[in-house]
N, C-alpha and C. Protein backbone atom coordinates (compact mmCIF):
# COMPACT_ATOMS: atom_id res chain seq x y z
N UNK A 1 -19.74 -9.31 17.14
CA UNK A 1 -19.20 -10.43 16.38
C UNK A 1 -19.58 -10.33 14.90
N UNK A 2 -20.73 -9.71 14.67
CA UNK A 2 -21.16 -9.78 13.28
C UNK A 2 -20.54 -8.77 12.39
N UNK A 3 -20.25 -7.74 13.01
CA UNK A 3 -19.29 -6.66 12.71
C UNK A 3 -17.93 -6.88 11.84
N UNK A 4 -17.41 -7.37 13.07
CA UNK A 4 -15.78 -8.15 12.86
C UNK A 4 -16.21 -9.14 11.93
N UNK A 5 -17.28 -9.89 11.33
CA UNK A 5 -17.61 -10.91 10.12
C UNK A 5 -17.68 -9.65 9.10
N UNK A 6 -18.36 -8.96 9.02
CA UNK A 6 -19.10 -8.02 8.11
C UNK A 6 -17.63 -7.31 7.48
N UNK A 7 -16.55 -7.12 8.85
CA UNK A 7 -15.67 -5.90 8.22
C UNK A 7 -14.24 -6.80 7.13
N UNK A 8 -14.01 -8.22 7.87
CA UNK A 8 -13.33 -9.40 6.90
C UNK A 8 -13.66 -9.34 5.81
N UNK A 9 -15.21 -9.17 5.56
CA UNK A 9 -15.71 -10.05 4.19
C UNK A 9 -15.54 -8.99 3.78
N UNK A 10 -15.59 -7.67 3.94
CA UNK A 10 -15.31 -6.64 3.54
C UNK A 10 -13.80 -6.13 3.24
N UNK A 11 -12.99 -6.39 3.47
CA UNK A 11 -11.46 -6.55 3.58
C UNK A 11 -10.97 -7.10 2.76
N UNK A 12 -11.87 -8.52 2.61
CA UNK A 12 -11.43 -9.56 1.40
C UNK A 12 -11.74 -9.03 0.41
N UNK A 13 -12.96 -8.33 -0.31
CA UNK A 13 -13.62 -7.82 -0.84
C UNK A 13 -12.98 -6.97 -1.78
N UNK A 14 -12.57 -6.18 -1.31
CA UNK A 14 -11.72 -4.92 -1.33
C UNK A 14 -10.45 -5.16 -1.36
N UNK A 15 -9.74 -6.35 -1.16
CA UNK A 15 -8.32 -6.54 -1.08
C UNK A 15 -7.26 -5.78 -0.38
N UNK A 16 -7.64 -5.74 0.68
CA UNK A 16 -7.15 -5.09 1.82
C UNK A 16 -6.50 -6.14 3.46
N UNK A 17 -5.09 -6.10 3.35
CA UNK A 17 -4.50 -6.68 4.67
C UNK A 17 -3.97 -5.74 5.61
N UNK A 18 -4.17 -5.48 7.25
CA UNK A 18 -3.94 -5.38 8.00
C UNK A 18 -3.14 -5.66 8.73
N UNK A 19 -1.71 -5.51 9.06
CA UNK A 19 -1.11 -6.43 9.86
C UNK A 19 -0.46 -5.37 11.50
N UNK A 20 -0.48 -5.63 12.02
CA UNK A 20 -0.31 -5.33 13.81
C UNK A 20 1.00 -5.35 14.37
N UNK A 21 1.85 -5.37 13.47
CA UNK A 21 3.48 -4.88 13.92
C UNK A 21 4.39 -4.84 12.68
N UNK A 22 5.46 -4.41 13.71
CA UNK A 22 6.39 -3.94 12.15
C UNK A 22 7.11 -4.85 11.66
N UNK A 23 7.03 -6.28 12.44
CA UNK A 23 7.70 -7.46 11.50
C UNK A 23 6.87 -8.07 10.34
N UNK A 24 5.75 -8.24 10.99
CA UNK A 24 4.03 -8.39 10.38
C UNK A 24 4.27 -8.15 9.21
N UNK A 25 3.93 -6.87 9.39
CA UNK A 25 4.08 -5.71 8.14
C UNK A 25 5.45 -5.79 6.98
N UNK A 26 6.54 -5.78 7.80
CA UNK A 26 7.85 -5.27 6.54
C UNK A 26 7.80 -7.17 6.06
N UNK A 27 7.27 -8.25 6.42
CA UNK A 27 7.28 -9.36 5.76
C UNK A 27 6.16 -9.38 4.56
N UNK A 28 4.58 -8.98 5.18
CA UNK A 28 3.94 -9.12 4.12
C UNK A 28 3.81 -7.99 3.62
N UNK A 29 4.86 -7.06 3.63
CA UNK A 29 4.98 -5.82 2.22
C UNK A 29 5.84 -7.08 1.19
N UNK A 30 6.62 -7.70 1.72
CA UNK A 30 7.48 -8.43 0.75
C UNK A 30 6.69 -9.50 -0.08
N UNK A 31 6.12 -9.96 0.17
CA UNK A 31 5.20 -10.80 0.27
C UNK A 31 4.11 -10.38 -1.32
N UNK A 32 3.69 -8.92 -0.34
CA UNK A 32 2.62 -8.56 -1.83
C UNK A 32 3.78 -8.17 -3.15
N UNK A 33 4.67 -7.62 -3.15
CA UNK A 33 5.49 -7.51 -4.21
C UNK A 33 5.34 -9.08 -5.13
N UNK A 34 5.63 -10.08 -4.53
CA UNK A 34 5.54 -11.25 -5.09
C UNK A 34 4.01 -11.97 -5.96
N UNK A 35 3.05 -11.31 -5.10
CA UNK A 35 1.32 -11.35 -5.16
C UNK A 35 1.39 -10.83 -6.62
N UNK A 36 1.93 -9.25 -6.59
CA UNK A 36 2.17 -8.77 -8.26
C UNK A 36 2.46 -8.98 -8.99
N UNK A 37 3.90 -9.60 -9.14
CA UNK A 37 4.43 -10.37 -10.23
C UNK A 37 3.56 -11.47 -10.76
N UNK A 38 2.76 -12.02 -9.64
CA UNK A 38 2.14 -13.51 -10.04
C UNK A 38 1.26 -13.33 -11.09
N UNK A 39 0.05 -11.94 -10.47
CA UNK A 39 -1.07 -11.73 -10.85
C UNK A 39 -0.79 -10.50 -11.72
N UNK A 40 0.11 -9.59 -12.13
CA UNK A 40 -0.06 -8.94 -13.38
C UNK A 40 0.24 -9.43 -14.62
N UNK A 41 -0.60 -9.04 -15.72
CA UNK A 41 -0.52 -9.56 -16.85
C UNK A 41 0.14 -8.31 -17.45
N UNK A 42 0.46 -7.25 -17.39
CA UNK A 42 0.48 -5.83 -18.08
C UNK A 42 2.33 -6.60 -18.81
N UNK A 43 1.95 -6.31 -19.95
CA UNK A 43 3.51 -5.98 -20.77
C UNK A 43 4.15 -7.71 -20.34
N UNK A 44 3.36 -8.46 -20.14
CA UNK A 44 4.31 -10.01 -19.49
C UNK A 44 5.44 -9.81 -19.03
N UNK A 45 5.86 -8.64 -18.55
CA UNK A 45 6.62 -8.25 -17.53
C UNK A 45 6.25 -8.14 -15.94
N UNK A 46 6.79 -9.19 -15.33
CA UNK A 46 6.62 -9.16 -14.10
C UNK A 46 7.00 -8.72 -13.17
N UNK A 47 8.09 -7.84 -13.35
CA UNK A 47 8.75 -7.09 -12.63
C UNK A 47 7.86 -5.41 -12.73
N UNK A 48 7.73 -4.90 -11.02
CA UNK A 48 7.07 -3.68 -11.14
C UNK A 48 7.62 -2.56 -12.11
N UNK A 49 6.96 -1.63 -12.09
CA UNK A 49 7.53 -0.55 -12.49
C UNK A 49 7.96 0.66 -12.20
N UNK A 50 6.96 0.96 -10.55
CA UNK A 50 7.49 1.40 -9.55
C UNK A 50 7.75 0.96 -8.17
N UNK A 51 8.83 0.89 -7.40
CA UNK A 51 8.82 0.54 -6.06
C UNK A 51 9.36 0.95 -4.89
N UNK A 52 8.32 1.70 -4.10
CA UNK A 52 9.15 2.60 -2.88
C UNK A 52 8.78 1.54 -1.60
N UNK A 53 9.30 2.28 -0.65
CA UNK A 53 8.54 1.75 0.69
C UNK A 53 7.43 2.29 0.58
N UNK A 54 6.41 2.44 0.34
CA UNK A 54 5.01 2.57 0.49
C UNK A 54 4.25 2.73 -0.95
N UNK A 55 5.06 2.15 -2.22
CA UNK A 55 3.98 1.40 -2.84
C UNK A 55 4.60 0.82 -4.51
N UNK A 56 3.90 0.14 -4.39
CA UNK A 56 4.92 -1.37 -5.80
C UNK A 56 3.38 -0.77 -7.11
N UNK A 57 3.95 -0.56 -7.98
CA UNK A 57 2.72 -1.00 -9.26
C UNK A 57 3.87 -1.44 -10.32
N UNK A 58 2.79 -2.23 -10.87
CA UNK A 58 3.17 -3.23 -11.99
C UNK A 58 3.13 -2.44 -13.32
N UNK A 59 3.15 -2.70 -14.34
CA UNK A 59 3.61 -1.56 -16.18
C UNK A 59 1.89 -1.30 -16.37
N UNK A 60 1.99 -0.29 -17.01
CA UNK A 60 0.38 -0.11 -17.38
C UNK A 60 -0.04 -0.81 -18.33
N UNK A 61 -1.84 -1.36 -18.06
CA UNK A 61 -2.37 -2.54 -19.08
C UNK A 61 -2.04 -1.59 -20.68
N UNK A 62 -1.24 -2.69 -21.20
CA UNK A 62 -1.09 -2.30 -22.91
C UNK A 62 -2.10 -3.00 -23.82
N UNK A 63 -3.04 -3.75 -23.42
CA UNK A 63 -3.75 -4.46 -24.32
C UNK A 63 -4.98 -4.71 -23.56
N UNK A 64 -6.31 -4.58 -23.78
CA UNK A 64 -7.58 -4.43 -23.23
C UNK A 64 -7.74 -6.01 -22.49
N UNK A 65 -6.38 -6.73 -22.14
CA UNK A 65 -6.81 -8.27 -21.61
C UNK A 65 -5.85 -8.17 -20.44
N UNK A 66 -5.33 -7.17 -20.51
CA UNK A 66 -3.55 -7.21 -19.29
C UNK A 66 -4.46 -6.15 -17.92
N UNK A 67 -3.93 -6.67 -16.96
CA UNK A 67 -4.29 -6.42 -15.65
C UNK A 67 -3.12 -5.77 -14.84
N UNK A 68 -3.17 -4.73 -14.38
CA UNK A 68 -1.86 -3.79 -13.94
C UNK A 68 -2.72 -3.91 -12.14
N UNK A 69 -1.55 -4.23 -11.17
CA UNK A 69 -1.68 -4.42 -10.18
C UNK A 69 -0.99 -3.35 -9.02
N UNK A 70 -1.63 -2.65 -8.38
CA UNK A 70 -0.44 -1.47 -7.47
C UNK A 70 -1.08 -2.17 -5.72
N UNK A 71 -0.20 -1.63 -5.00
CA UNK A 71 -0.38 -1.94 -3.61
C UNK A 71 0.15 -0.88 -2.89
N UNK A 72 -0.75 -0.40 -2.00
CA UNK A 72 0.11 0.79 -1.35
C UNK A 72 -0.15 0.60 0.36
N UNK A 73 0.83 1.20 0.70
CA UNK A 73 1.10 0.54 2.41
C UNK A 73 0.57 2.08 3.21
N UNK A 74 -0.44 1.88 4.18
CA UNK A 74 -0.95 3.03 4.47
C UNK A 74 -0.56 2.50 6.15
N UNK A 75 0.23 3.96 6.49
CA UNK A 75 0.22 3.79 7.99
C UNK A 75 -0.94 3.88 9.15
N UNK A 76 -1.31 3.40 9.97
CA UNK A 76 -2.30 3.09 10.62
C UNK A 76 -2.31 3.60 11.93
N UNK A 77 -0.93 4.03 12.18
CA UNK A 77 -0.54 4.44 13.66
C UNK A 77 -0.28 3.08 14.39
N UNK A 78 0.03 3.42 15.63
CA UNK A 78 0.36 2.63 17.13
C UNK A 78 0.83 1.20 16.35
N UNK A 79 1.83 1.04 15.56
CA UNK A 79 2.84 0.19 14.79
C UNK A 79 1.70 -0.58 13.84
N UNK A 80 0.69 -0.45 13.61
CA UNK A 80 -0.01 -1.19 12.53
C UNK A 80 -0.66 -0.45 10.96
N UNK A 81 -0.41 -1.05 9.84
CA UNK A 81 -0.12 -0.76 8.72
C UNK A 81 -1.55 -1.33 8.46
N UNK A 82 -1.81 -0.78 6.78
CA UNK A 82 -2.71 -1.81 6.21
C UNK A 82 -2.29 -1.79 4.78
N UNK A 83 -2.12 -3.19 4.35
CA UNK A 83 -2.07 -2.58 2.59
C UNK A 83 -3.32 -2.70 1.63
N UNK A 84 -3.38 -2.17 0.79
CA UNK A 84 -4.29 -2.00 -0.25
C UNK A 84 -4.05 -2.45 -1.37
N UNK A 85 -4.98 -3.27 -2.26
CA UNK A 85 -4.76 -3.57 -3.15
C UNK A 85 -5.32 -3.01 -4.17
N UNK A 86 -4.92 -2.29 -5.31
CA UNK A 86 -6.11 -2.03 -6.70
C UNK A 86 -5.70 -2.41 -7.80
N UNK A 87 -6.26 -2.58 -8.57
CA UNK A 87 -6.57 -3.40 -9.87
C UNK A 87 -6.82 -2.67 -10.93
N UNK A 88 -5.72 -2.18 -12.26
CA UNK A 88 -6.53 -1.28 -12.96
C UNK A 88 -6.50 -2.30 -13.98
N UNK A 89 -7.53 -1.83 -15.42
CA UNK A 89 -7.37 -2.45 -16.66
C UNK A 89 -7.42 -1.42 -17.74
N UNK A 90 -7.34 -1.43 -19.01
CA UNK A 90 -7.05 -0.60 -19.53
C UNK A 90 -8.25 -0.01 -19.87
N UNK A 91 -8.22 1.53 -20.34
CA UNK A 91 -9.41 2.23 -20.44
C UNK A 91 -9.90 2.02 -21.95
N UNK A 92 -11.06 0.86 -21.86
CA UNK A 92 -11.82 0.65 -23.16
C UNK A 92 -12.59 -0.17 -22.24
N UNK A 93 -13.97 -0.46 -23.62
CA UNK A 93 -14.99 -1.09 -22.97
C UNK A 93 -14.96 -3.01 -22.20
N UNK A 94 -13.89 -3.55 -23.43
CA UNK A 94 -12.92 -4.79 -22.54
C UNK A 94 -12.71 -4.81 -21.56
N UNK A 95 -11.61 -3.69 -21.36
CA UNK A 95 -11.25 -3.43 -19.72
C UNK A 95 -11.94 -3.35 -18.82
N UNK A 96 -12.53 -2.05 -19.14
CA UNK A 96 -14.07 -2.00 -17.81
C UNK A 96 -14.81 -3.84 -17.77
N UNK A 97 -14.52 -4.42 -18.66
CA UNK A 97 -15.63 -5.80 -18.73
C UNK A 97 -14.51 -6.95 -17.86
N UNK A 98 -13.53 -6.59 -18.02
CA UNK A 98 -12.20 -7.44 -17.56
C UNK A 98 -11.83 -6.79 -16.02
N UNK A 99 -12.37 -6.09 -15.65
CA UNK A 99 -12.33 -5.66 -14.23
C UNK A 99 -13.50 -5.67 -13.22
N UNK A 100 -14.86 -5.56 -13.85
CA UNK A 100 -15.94 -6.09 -13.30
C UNK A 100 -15.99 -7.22 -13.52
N UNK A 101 -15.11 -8.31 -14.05
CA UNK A 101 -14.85 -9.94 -13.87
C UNK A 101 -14.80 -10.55 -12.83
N UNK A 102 -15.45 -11.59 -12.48
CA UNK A 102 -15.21 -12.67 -11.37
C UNK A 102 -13.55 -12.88 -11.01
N UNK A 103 -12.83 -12.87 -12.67
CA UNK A 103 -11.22 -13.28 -12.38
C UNK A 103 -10.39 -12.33 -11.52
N UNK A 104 -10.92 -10.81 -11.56
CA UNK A 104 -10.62 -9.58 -11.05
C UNK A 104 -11.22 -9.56 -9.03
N UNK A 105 -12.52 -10.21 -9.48
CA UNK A 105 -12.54 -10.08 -7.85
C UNK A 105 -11.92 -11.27 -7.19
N UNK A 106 -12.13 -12.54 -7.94
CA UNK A 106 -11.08 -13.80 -6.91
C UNK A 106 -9.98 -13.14 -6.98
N UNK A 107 -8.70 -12.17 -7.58
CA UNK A 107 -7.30 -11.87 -7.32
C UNK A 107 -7.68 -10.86 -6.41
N UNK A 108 -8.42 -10.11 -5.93
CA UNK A 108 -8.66 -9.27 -4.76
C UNK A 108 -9.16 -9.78 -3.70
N UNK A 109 -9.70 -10.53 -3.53
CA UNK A 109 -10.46 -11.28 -2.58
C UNK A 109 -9.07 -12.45 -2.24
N UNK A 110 -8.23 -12.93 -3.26
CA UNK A 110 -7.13 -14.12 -2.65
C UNK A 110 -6.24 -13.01 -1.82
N UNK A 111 -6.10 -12.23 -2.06
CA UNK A 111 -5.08 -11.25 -1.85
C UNK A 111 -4.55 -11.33 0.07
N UNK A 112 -5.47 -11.37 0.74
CA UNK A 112 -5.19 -11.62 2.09
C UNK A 112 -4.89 -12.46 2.20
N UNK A 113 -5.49 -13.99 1.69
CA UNK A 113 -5.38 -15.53 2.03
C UNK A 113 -3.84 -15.39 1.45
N UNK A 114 -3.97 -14.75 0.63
CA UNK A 114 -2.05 -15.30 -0.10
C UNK A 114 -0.65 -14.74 0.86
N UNK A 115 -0.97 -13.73 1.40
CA UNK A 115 -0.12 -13.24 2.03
C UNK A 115 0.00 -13.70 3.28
N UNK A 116 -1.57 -14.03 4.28
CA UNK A 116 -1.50 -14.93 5.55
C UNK A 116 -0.72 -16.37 5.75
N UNK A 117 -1.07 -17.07 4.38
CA UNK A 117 -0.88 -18.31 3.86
C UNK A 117 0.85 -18.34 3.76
N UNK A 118 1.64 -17.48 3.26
CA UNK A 118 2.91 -17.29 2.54
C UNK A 118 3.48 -16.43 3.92
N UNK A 119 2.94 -16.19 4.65
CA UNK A 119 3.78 -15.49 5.83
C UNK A 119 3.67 -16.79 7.09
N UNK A 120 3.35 -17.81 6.74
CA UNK A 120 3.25 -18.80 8.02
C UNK A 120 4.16 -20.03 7.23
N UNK A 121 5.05 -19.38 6.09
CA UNK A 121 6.16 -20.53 5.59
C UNK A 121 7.23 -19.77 6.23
C-alpha cells in the first residue's frame, strides 16, 4: 500500500498520467493538448508547434519568463499508455530559476488532477 502511495506522489511529481485503455487514453491525449495551451507561456501563442499522435510541444521559451510545455504518449503495452509531461524554460540563469519554481512544479504536479478532473465531464 505504501508503494502504490509512494509511486502517485511520484507520478504527480513528475507529471506523469497513466491511463488503462484505449478510450482512457485517445480522450486524455486530447485533453493534455488543451493542459498546453492553458499552461504555455512561450511566444503567447497557444497553439502547439508540433503535433503527432505521440507528442504535442508548445513554441520554444523566447524570453527568460515563457514556459514551453511538450507531452509525449509512451506505449505501455497490453492497451495501456502513459503520458509525460516536461517543462522546458529558456537557457539562461532566469530560466533555470523559473523552472526550479514552485509555479513550475504546481503545473506538473496539476497535470494528472487536470486531466482526471476534465475526463469525468
Amino acid at each position: 500500500m505504501e508503494e502504490k502511495k509512494a509511486e502517485a506522489r511520484a507520478a504527480n511529481e513528475l507529471g506523469v498520467y497513466i491511463c488503462d485503455n484505449d478510450v482512457r487514453c485517445e480522450k486524455a491525449w486530447k485533453i493534455a493538448g488543451d493542459f498546453i495551451s492553458k499552461h504555455s507561456t512561450s511566444s503567447n501563442k497557444p497553439d502547439p508547434e508540433i503535433k503527432s499522435g505521440k507528442l504535442i510541444i508548445s513554441r520554444t521559451p523566447d524570453t527568460d519568463n515563457d514556459l514551453s510545455l511538450a507531452i509525449s504518449k509512451i506505449d505501455l503495452g497490453d492497451r495501456k499508455q502513459k503520458l509525460f509531461l516536461d517543462i522546458k524554460c529558456r537557457d539562461s540563469s532566469i530560466g533555470a530559476e523559473l523552472c526550479a519554481s514552485k509555479k513550475v512544479q504546481y503545473i506538473r504536479s496539476a497535470f494528472k488532477e487536470y486531466l482526471e478532473t476534465s475526463m469525468m465531464d
